[in-house]
N, C-alpha and C. Protein backbone atom coordinates (compact mmCIF):
# COMPACT_ATOMS: atom_id res chain seq x y z
N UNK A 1 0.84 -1.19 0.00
CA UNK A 1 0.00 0.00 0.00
C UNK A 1 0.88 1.24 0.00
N UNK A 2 0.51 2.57 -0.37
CA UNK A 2 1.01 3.63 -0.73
C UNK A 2 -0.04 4.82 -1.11
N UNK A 3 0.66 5.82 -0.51
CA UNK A 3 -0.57 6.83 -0.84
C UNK A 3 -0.86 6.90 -2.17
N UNK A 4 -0.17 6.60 -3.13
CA UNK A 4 -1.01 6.80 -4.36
C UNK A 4 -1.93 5.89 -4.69
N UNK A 5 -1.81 4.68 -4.21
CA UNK A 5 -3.07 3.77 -4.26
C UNK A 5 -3.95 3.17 -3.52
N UNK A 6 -3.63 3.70 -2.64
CA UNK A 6 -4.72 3.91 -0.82
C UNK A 6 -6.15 4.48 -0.88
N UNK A 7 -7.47 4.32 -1.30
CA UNK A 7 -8.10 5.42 -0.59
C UNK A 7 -8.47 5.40 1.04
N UNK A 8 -8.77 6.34 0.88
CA UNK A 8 -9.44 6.59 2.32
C UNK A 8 -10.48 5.65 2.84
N UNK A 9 -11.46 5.46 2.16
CA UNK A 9 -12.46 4.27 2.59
C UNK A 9 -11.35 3.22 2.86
N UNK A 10 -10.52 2.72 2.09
CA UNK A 10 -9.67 1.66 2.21
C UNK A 10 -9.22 1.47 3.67
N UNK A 11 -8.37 2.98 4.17
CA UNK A 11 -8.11 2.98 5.42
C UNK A 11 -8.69 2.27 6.34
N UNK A 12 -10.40 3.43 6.39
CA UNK A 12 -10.63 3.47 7.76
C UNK A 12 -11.47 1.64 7.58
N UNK A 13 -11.46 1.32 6.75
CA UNK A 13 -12.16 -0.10 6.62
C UNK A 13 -11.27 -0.29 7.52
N UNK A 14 -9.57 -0.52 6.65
CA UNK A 14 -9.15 -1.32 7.34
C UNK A 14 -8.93 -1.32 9.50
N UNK A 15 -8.73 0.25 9.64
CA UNK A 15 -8.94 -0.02 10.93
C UNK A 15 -10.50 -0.17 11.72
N UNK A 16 -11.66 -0.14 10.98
CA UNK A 16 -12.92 -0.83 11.48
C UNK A 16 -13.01 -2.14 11.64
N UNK A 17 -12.14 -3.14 10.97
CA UNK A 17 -11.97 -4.61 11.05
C UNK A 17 -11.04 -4.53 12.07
N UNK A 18 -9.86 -3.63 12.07
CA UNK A 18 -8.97 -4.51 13.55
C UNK A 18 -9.38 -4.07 14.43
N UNK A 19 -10.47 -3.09 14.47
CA UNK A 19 -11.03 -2.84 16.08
C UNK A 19 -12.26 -3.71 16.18
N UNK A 20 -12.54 -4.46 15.42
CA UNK A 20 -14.61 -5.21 15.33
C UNK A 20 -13.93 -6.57 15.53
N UNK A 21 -12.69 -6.95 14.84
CA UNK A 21 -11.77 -7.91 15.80
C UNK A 21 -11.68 -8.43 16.87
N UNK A 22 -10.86 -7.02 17.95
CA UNK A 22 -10.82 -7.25 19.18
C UNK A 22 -11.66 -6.78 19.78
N UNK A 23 -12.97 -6.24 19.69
CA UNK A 23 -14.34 -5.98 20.40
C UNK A 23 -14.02 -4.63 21.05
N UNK A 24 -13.21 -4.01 20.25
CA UNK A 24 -12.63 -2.88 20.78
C UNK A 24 -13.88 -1.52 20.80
N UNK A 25 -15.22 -1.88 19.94
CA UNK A 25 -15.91 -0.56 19.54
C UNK A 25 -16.39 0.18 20.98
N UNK A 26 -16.13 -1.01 21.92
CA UNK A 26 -17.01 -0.59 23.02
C UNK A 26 -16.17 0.65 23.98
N UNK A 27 -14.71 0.83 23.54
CA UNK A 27 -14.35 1.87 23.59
C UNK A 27 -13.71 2.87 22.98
N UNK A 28 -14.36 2.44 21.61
CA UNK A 28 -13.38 3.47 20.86
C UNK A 28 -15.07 4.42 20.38
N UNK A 29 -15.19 4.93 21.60
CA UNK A 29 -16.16 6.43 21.56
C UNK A 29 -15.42 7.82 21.20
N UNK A 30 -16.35 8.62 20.40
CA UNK A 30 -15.30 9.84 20.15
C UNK A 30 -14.81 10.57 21.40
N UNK A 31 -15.20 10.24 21.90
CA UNK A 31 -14.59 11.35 23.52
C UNK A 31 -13.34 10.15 23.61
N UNK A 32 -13.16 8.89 23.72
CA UNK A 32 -12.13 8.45 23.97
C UNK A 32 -11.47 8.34 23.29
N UNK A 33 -11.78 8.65 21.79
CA UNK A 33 -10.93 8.64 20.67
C UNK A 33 -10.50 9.68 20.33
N UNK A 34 -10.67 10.81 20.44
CA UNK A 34 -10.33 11.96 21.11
C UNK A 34 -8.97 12.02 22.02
N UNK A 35 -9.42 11.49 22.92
CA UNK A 35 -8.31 11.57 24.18
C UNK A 35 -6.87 10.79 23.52
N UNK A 36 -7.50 9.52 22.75
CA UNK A 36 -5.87 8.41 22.47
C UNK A 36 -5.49 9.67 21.60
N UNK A 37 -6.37 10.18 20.68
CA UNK A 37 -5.51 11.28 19.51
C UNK A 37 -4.52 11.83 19.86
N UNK A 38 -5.17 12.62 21.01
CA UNK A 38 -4.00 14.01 21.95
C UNK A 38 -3.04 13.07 22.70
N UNK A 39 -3.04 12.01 22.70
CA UNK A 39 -2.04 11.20 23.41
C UNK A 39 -1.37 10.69 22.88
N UNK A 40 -1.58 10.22 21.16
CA UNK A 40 -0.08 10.05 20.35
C UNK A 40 -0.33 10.81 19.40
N UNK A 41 -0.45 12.26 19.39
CA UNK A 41 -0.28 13.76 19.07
C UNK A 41 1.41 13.99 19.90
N UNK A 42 0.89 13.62 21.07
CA UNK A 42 1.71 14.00 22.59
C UNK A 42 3.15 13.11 22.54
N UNK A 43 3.02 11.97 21.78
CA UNK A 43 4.15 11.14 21.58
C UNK A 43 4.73 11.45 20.31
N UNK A 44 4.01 11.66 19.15
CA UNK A 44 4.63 12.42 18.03
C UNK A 44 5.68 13.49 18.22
N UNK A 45 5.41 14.56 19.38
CA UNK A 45 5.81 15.65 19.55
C UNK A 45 6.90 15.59 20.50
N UNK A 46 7.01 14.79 21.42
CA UNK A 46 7.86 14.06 22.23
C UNK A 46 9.03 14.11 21.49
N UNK A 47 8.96 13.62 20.33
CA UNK A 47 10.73 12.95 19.43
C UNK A 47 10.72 13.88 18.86
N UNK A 48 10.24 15.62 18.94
CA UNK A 48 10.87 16.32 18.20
C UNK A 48 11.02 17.89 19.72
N UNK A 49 11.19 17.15 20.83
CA UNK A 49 11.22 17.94 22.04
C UNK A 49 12.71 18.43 22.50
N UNK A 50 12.54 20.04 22.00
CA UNK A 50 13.77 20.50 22.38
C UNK A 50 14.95 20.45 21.09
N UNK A 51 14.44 19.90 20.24
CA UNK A 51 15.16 20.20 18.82
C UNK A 51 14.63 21.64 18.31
N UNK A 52 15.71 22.18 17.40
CA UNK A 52 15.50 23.50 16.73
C UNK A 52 14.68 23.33 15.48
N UNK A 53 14.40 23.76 15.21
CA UNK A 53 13.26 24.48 14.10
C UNK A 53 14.04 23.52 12.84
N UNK A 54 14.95 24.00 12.46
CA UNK A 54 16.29 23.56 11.71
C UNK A 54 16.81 22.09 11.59
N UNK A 55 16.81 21.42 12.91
CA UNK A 55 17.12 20.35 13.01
C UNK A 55 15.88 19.32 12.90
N UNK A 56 14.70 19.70 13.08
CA UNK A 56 13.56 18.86 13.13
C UNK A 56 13.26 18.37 11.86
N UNK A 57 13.30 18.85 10.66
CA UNK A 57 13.65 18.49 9.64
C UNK A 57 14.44 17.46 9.01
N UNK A 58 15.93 17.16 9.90
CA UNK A 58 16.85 16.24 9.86
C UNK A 58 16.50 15.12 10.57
N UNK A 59 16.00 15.23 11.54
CA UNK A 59 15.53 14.41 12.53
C UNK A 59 14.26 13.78 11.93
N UNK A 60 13.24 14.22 11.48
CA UNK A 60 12.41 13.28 10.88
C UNK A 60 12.69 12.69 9.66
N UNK A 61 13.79 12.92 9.04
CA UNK A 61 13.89 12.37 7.69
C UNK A 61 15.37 11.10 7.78
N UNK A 62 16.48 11.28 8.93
CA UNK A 62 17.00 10.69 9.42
C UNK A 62 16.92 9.05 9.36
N UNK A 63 17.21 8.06 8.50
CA UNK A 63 17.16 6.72 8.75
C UNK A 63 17.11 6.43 10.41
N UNK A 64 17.82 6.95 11.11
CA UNK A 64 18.06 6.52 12.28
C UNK A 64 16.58 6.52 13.47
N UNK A 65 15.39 7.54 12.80
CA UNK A 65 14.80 8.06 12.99
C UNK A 65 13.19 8.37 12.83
N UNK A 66 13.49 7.88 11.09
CA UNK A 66 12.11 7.86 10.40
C UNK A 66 11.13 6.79 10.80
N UNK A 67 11.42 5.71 11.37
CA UNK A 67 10.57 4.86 11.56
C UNK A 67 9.77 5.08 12.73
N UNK A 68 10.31 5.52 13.42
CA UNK A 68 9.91 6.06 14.84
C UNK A 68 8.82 7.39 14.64
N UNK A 69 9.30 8.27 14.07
CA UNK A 69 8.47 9.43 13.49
C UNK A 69 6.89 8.90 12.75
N UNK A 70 7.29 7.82 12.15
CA UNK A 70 5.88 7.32 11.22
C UNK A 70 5.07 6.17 11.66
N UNK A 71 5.62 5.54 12.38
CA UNK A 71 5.20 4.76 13.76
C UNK A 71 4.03 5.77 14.37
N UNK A 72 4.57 6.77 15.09
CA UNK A 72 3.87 7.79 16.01
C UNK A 72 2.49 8.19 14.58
N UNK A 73 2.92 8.75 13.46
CA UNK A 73 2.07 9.39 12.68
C UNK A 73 0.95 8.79 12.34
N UNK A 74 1.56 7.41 11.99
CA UNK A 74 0.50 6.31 11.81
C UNK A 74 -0.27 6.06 12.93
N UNK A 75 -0.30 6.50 14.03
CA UNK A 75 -0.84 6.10 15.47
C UNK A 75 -1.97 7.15 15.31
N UNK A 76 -1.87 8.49 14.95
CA UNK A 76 -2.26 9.75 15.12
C UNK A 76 -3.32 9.43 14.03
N UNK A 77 -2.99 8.93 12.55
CA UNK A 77 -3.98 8.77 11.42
C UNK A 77 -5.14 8.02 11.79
N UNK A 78 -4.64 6.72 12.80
CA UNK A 78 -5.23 6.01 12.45
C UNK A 78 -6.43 6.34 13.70
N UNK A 79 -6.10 6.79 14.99
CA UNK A 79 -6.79 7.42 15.64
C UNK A 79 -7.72 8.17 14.96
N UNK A 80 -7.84 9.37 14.21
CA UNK A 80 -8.08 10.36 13.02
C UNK A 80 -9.16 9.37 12.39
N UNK A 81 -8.69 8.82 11.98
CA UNK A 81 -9.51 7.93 10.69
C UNK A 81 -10.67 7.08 11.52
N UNK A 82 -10.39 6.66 12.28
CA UNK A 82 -11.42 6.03 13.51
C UNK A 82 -12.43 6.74 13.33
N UNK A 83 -11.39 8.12 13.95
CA UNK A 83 -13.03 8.86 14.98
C UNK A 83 -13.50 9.19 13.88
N UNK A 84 -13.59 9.62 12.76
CA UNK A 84 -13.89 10.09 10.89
C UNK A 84 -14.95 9.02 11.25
N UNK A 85 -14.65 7.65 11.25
CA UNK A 85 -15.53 7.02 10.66
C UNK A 85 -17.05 6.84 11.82
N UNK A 86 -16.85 6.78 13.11
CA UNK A 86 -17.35 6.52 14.31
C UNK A 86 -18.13 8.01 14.03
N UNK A 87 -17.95 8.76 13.81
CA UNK A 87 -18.63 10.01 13.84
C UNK A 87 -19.06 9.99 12.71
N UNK A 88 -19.19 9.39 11.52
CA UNK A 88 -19.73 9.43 10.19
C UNK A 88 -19.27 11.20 9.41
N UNK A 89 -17.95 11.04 9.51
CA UNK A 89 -17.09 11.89 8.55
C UNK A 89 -16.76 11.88 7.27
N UNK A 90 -17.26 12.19 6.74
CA UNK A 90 -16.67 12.11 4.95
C UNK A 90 -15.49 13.11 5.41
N UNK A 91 -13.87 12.31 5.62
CA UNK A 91 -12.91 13.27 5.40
C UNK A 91 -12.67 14.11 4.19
N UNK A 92 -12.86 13.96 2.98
CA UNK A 92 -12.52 14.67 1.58
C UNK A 92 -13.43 15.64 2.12
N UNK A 93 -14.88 15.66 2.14
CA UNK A 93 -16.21 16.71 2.53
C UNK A 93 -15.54 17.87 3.31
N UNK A 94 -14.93 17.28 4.42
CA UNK A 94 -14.67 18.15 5.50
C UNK A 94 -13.54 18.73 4.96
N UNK A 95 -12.37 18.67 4.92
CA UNK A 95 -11.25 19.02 3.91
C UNK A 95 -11.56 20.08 2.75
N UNK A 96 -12.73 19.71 2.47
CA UNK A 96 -12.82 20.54 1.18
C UNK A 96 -13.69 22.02 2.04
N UNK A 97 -14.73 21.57 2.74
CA UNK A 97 -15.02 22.50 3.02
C UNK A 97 -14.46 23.35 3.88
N UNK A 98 -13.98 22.60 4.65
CA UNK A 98 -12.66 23.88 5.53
C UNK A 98 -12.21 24.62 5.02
N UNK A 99 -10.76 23.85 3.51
CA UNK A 99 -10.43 24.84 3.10
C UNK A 99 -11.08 25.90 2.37
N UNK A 100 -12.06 25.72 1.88
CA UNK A 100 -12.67 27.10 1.24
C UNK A 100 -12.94 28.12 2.84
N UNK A 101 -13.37 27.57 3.88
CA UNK A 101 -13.57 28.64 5.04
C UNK A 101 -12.46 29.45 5.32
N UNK A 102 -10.93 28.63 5.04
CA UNK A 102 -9.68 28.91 5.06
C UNK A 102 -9.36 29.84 4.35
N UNK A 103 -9.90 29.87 3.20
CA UNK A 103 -9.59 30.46 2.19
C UNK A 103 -9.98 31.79 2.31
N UNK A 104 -11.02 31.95 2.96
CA UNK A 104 -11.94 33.56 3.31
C UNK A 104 -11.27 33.91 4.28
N UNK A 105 -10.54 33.11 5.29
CA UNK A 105 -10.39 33.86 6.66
C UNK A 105 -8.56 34.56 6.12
N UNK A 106 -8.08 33.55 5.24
CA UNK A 106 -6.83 33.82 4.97
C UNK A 106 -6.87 34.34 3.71
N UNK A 107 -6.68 35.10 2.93
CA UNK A 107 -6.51 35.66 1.67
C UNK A 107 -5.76 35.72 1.39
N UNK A 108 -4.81 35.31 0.29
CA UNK A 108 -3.70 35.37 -0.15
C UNK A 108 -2.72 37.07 -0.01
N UNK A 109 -3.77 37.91 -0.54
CA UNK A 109 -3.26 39.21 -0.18
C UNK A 109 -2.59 39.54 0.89
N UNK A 110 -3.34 38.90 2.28
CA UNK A 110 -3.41 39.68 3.39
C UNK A 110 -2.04 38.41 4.09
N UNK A 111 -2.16 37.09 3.90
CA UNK A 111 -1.93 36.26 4.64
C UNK A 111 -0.45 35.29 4.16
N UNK A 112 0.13 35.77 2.86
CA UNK A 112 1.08 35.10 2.36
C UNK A 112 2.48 35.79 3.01
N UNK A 113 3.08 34.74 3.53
CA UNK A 113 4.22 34.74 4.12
C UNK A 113 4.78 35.23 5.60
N UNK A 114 3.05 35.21 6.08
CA UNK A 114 2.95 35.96 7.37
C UNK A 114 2.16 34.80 8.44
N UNK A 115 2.84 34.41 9.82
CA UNK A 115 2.19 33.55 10.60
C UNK A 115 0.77 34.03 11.63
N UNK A 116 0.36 35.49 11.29
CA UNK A 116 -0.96 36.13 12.09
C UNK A 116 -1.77 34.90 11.40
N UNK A 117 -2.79 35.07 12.83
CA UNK A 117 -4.00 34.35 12.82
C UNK A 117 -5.02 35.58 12.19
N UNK A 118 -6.01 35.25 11.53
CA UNK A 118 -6.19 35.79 10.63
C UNK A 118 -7.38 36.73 10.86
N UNK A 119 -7.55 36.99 12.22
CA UNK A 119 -8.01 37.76 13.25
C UNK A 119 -7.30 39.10 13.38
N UNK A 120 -5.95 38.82 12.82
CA UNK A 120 -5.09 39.74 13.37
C UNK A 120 -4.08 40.18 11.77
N UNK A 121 -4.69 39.76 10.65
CA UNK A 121 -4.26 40.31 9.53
C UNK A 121 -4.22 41.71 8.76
């Protein structure tokens, strides 16, 4: 598998079978799916704690390194993709429509090359 020939349904199928597996649905509620998110969010961020801006870059791309980085990411997706599906998310839907909300709050004019929140543009 590979993102170019992955879809998304594909995904979250596949993690709806390894949780209907281990009888896991009975806690994978969005409030608790939620919580595992921010908790390997929290481990993602961990292996890049106290590195520079500069170096985090090296560090995730690092052989020594990368597996560990995508380990964590894959933890975070697949969390993600869960609660998507448990909550009846069309991720593309949501994606699409964000960014157009994105798109109004940030304007290219006002918002290119500048980190203000767009409150403050």
């Amino acid at each position: 598998m590979n993102d170019n020939t992955t879809t998304i349904t594909h995904l979250k199928t596949l993690i709806t079978e390894f949780v209907a597996e281990r009888d896991w649905q009975q806690f994978h509620d969005p409030k608790n799916l939620v919580m595992a998110l921010s908790s390997e969010v929290g481990e993602l961020a961990d292996i890049f704690r106290w590195v520079s801006s500069d170096k985090s870059i090296t560090l995730a791309t690092d052989p020594e390194n990368k597996q560990a980085v995508a380990n964590e990411l894959a933890d975070v997706m697949m969390f993600a993709l869960e609660f998507a599906s448990v909550c009846g998310i069309d991720i593309a839907e949501a994606i699409d429509a964000k960014s157009k909300i994105n798109a109004e709050k940030y304007p290219v004019a006002k918002s290119k090359g500048s980190p203000k929140k767009y409150d403050r543009l």
